[in-house]
C-alpha atoms as a PDB file:
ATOM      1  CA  UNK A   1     -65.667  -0.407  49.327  1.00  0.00           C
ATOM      2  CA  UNK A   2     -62.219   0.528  50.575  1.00  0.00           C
ATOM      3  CA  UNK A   3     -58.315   0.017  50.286  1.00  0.00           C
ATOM      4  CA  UNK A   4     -55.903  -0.511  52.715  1.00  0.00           C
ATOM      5  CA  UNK A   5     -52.726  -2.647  53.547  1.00  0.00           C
ATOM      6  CA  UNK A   6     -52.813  -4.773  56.901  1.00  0.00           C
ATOM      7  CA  UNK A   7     -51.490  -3.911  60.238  1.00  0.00           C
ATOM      8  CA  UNK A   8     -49.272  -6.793  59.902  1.00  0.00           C
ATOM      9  CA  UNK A   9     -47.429  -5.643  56.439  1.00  0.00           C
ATOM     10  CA  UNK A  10     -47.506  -1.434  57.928  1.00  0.00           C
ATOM     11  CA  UNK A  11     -45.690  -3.549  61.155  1.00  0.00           C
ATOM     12  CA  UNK A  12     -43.006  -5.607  58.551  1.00  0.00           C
ATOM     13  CA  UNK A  13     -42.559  -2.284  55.890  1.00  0.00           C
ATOM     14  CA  UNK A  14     -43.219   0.864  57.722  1.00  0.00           C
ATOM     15  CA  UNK A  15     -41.574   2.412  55.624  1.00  0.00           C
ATOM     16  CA  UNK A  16     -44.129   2.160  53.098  1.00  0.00           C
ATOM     17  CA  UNK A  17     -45.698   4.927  51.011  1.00  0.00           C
ATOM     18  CA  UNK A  18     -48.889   4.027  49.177  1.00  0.00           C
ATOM     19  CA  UNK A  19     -50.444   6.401  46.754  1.00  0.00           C
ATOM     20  CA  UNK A  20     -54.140   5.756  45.630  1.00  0.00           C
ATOM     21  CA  UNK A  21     -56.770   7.109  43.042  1.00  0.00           C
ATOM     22  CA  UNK A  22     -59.902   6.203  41.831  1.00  0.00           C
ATOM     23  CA  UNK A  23     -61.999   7.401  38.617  1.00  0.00           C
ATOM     24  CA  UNK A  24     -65.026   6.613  36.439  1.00  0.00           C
ATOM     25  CA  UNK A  25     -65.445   7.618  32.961  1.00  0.00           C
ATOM     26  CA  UNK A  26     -62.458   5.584  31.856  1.00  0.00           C
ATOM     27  CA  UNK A  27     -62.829   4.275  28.154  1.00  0.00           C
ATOM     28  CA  UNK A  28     -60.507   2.849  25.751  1.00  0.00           C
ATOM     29  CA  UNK A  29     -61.060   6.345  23.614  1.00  0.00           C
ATOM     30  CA  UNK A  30     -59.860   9.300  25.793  1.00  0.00           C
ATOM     31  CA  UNK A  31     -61.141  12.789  24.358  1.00  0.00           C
ATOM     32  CA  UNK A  32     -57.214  13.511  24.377  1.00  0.00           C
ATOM     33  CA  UNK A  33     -54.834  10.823  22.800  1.00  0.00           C
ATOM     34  CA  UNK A  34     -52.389   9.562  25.477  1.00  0.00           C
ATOM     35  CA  UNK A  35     -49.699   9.681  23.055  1.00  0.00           C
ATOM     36  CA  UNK A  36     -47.557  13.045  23.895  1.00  0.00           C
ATOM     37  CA  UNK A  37     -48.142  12.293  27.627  1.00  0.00           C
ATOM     38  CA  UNK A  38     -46.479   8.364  27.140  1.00  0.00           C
ATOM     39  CA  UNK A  39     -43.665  10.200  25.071  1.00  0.00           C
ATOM     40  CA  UNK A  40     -42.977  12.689  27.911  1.00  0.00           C
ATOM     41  CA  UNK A  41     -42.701  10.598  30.734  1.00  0.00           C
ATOM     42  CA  UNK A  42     -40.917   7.912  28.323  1.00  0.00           C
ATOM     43  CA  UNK A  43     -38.040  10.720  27.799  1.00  0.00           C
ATOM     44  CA  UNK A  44     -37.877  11.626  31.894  1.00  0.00           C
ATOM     45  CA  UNK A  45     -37.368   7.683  32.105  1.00  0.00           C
ATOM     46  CA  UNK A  46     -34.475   7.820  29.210  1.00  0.00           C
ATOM     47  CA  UNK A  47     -32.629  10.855  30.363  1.00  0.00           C
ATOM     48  CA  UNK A  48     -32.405   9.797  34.281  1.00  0.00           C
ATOM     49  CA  UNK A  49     -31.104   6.464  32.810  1.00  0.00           C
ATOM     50  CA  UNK A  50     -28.650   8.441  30.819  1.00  0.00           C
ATOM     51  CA  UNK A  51     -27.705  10.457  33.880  1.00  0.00           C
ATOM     52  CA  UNK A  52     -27.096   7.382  35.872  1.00  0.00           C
ATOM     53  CA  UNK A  53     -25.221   5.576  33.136  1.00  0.00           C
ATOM     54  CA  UNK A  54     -25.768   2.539  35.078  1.00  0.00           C
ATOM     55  CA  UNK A  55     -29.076  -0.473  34.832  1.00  0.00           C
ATOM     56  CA  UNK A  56     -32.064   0.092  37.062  1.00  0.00           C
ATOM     57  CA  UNK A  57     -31.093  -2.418  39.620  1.00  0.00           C
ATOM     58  CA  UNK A  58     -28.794   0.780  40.865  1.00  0.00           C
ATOM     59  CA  UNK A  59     -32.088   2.292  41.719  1.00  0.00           C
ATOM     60  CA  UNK A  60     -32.501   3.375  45.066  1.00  0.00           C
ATOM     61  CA  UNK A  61     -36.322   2.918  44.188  1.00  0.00           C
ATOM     62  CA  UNK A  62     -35.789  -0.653  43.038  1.00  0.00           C
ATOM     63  CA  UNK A  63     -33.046  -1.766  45.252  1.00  0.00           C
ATOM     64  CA  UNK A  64     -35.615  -0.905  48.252  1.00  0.00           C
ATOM     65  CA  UNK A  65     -37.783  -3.511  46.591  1.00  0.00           C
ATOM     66  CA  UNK A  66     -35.069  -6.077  46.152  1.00  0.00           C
ATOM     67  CA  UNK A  67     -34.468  -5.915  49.417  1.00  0.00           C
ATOM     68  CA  UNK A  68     -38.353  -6.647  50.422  1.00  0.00           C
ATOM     69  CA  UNK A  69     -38.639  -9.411  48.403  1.00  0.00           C
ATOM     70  CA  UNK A  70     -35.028 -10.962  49.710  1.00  0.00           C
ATOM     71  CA  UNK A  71     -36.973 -10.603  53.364  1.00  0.00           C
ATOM     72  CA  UNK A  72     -40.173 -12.368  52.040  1.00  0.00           C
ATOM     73  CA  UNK A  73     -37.569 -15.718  50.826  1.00  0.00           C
ATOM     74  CA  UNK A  74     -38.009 -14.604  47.169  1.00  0.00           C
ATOM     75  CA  UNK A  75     -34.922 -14.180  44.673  1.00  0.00           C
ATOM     76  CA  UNK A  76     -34.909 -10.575  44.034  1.00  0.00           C
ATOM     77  CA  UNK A  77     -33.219 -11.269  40.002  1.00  0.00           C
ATOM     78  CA  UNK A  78     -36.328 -14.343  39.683  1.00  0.00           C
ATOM     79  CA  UNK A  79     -39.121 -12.327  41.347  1.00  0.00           C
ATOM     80  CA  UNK A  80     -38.726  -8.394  40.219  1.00  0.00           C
ATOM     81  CA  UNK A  81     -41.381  -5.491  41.093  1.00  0.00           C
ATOM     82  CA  UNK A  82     -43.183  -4.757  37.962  1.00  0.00           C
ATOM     83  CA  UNK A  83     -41.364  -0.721  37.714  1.00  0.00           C
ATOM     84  CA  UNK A  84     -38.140  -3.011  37.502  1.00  0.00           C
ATOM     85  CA  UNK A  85     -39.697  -5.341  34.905  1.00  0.00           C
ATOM     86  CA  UNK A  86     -40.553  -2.572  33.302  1.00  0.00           C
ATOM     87  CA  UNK A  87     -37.422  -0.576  32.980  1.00  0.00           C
ATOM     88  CA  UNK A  88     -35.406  -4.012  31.762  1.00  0.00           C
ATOM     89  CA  UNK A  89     -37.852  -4.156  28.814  1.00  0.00           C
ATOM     90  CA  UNK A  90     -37.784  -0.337  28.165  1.00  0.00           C
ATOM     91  CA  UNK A  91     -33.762  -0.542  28.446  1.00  0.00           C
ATOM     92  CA  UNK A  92     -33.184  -2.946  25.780  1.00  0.00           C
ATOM     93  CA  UNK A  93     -35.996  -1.674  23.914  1.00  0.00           C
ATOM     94  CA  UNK A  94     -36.679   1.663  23.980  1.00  0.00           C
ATOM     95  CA  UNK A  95     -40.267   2.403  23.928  1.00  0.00           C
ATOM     96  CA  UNK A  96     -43.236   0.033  25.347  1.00  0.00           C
ATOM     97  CA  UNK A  97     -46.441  -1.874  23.721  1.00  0.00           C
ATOM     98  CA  UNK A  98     -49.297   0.076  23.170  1.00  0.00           C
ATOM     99  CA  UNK A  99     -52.058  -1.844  25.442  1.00  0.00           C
ATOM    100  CA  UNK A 100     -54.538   0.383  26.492  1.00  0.00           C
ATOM    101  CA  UNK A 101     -54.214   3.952  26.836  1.00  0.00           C
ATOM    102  CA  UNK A 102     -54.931   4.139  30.691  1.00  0.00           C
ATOM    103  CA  UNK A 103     -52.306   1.267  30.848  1.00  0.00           C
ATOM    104  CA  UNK A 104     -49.828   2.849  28.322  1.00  0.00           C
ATOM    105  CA  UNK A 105     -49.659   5.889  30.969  1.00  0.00           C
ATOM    106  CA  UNK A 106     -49.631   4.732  33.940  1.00  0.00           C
ATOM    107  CA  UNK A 107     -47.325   2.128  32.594  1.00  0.00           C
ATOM    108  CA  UNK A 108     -44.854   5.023  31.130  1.00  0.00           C
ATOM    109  CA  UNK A 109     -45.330   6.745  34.828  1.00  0.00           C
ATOM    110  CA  UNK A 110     -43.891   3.968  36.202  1.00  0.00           C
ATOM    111  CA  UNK A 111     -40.905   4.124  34.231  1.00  0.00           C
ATOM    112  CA  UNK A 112     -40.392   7.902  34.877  1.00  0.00           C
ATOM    113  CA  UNK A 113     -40.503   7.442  38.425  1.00  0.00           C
ATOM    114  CA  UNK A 114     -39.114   3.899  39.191  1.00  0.00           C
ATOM    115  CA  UNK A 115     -42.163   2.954  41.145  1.00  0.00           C
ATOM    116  CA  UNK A 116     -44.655   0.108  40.643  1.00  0.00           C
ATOM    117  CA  UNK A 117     -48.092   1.519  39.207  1.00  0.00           C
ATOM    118  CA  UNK A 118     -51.189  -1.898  39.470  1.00  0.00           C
ATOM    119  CA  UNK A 119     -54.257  -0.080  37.734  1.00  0.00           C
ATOM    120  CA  UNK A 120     -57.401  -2.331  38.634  1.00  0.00           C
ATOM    121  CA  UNK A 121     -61.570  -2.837  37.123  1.00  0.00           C
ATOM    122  CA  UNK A 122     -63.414  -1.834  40.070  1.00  0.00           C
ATOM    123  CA  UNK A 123     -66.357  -3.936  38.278  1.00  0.00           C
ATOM    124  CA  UNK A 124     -64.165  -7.498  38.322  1.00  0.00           C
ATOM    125  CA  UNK A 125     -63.252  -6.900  42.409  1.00  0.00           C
ATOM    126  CA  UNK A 126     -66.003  -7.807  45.314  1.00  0.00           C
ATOM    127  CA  UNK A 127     -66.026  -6.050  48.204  1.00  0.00           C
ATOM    128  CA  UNK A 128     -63.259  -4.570  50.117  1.00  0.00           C
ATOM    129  CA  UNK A 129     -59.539  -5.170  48.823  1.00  0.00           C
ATOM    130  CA  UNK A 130     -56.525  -5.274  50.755  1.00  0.00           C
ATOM    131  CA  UNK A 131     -52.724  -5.902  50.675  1.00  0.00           C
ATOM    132  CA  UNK A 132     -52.444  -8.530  53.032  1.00  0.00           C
ATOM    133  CA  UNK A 133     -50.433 -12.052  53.651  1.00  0.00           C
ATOM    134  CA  UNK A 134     -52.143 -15.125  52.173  1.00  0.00           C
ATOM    135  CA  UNK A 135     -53.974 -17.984  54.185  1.00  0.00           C
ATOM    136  CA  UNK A 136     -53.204 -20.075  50.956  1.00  0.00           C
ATOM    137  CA  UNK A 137     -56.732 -20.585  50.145  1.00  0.00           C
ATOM    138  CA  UNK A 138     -57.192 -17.322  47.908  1.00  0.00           C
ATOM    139  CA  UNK A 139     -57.457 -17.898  43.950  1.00  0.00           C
ATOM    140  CA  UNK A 140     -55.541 -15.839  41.257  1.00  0.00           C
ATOM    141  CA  UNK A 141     -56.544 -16.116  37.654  1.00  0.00           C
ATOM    142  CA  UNK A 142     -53.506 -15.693  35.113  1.00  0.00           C
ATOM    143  CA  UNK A 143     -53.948 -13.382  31.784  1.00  0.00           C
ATOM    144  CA  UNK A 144     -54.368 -17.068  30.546  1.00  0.00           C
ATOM    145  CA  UNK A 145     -57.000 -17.968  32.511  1.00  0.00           C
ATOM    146  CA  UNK A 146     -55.527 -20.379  34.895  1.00  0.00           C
ATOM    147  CA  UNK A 147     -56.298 -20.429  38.168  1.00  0.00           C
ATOM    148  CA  UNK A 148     -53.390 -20.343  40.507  1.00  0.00           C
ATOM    149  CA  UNK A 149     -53.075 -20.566  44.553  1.00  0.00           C
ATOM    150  CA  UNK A 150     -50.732 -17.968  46.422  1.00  0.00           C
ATOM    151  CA  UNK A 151     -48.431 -19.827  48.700  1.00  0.00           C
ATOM    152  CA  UNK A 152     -49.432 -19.006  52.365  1.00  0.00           C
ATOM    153  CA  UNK A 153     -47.685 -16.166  53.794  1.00  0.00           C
ATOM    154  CA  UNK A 154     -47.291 -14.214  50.395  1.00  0.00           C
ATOM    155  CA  UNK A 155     -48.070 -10.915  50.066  1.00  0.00           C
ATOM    156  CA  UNK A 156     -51.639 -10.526  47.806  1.00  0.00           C
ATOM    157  CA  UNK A 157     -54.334  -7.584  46.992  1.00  0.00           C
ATOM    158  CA  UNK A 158     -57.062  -9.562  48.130  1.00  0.00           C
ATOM    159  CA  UNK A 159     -60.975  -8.887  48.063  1.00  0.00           C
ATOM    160  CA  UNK A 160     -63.724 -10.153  50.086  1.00  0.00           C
ATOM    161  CA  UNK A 161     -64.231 -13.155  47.698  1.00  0.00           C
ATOM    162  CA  UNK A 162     -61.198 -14.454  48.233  1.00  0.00           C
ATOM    163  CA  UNK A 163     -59.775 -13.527  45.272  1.00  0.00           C
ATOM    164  CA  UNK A 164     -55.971 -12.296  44.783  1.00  0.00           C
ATOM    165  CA  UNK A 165     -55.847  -9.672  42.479  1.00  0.00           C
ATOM    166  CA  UNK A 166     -52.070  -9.480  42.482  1.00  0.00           C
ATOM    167  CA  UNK A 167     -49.009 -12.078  43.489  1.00  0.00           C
ATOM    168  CA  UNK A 168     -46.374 -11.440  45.131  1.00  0.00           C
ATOM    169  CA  UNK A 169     -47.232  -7.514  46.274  1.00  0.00           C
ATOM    170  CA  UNK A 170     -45.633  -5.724  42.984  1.00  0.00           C
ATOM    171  CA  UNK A 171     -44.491  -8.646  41.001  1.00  0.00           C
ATOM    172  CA  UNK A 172     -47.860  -9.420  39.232  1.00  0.00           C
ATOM    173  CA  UNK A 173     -51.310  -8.814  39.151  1.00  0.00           C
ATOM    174  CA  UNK A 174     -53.986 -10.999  37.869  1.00  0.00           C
ATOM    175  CA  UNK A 175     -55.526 -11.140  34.321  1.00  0.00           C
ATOM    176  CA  UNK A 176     -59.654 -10.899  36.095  1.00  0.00           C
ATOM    177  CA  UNK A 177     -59.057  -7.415  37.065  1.00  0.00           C
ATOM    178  CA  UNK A 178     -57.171  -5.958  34.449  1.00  0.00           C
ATOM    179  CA  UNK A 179     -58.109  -3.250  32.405  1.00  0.00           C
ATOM    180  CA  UNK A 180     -60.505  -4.115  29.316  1.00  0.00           C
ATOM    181  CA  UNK A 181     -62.244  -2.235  26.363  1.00  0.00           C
ATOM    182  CA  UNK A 182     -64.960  -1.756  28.480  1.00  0.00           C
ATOM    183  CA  UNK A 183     -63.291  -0.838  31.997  1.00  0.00           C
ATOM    184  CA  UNK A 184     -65.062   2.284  33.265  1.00  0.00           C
ATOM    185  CA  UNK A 185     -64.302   2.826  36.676  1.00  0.00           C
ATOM    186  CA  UNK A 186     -60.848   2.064  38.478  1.00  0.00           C
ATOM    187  CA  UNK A 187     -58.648   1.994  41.070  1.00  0.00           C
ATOM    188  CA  UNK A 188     -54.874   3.276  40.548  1.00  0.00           C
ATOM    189  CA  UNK A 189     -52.375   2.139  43.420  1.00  0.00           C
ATOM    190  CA  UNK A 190     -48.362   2.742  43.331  1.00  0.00           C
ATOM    191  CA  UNK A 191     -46.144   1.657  45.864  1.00  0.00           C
ATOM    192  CA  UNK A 192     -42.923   2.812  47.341  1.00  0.00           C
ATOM    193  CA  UNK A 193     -40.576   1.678  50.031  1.00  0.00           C
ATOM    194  CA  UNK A 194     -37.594   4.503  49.484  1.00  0.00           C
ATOM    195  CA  UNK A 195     -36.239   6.700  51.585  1.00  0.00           C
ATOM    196  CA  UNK A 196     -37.118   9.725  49.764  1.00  0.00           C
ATOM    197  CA  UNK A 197     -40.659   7.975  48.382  1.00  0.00           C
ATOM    198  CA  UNK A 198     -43.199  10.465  50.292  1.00  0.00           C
ATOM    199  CA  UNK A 199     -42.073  13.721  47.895  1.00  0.00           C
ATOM    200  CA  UNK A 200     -42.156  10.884  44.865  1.00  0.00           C
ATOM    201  CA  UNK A 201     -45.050   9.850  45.716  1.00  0.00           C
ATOM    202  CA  UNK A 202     -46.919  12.708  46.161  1.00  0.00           C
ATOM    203  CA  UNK A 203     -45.540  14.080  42.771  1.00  0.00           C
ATOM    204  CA  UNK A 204     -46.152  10.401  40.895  1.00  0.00           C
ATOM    205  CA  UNK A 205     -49.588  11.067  42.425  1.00  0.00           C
ATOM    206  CA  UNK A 206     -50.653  14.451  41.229  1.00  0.00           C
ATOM    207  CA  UNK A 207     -49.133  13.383  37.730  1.00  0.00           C
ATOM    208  CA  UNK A 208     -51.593  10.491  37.369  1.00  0.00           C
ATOM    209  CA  UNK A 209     -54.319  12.959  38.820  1.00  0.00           C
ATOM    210  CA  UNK A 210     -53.839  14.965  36.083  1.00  0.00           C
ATOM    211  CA  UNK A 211     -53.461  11.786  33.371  1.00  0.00           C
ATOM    212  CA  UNK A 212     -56.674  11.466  34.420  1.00  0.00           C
ATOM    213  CA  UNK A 213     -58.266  14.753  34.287  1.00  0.00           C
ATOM    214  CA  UNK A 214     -56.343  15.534  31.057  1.00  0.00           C
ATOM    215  CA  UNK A 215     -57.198  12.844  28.891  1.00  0.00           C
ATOM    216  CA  UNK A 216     -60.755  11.528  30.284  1.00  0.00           C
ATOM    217  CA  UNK A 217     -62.099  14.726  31.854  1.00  0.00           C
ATOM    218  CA  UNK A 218     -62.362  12.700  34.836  1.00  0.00           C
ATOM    219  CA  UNK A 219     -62.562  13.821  39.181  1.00  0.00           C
ATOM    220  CA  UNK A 220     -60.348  11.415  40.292  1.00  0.00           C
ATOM    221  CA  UNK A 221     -60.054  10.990  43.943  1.00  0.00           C
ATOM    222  CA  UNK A 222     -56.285  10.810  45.421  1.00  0.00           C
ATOM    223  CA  UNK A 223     -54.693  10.378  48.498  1.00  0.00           C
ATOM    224  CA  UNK A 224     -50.756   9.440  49.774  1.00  0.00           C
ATOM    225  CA  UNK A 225     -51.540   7.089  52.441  1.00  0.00           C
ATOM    226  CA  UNK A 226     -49.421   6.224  55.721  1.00  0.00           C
ATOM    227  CA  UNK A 227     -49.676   3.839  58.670  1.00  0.00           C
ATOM    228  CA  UNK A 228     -51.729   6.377  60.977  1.00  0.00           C
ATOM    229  CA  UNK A 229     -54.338   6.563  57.823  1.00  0.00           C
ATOM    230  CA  UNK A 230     -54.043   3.489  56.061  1.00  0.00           C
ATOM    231  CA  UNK A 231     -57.709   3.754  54.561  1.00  0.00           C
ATOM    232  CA  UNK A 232     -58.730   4.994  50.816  1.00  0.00           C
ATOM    233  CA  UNK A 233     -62.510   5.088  50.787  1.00  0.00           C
ATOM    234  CA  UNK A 234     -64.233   4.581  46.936  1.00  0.00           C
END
């Protein structure tokens, strides 16, 4: 199978900059414990908010995907990208639930770099899966089980089934390919729109790379991709 975004959304964002990974041998029982990674990339996240003495919707990372969603007719401060979700909760909280330790990373990643991570089960999507604009006719299954149906024109991560794996591009993704106790094999994709996002990216990237080599002795597979090679083969 493969990953890409459409030609139309590379035509409406070119500025874009997608990073991708993929890796087997995930388990809920990594032969290193995640903790001292989550901590690390928790404290990056605290001290740059310190340093900015401001919230994160200051962000040049986050205001780039306020902006996006204001252009797709959705209110940024009702819709948020999950990095800014994130970083409200980890503001007024200081520290994130434990949910899996693939998720507890990637999700602490997100924070230290103010970019939205999705991590999906490779074994709960069919086919090929891209970031495209709905027909309307897709189906997205909630973390409650409901079955919802993206309005047309939204932005999805849709597989050959017809199934939307995520809503609204960054905002959420759907409880059927989320990672489980028994996820073994998935597909990591972050998602930038800032001007300085290709260096972020490609650092956010090797970071997750080595997340992954670190704590599951996995090969992961990587790539930063752009509009002239929008493809990530699995």
């Amino acid at each position: 199978m493969h990953f890409e975004h459409s030609p139309h959304l590379w035509q409406d964002f070119p500025q874009l900059v997608p990073g991708v990974l993929h890796a087997k041998g995930i388990t809920a029982r990594p032969a290193v414990p995640v903790d001292a990674s989550v901590r690390e990339l928790w404290a990056r996240a605290a001290a740059r908010n310190a340093a900015g003495g401001g919230t994160e919707s200051g962000l040049p990372q986050i205001q780039a995907w306020r902006r996006a969603f204001a252009s797709m007719g959705l209110k940024p401060t009702q819709y948020r990208c999950a990095a800014e979700s994130l970083l409200r909760r980890f503001r007024k909280e200081g520290s994130l639930p434990d949910i899996h330790p693939l998720i507890d990373l990637c999700n602490a990643a997100s924070l230290a770099y103010a970019i939205p991570v999705g991590v999906f089960d490779l074994a709960r999507i069919e086919g090929d899966l891209q970031v495209r604009y709905a027909l309307g006719d897709e189906r997205y299954e909630t973390f409650a089980g409901d079955e919802e149906r993206p309005e047309p024109g939204e932005v999805v991560f849709a597989d050959e089934a017809g199934r939307a794996h995520a809503r609204r591009w960054t905002n959420r993704q759907s409880g059927r390919s989320a990672v489980r106790e028994d996820t073994e094999e998935v597909l990591i994709v972050a998602e930038a729109l800032h001007e300085t996002a290709p260096g972020e990216m490609a650092e956010l990237t090797e970071v997750l790379a080595n997340v992954l080599r670190t704590h599951w002795e996995a090969v992961p597979r990587s790539a930063v991709l752009t509009r002239s090679a929008p493809r990530f083969e699995v």
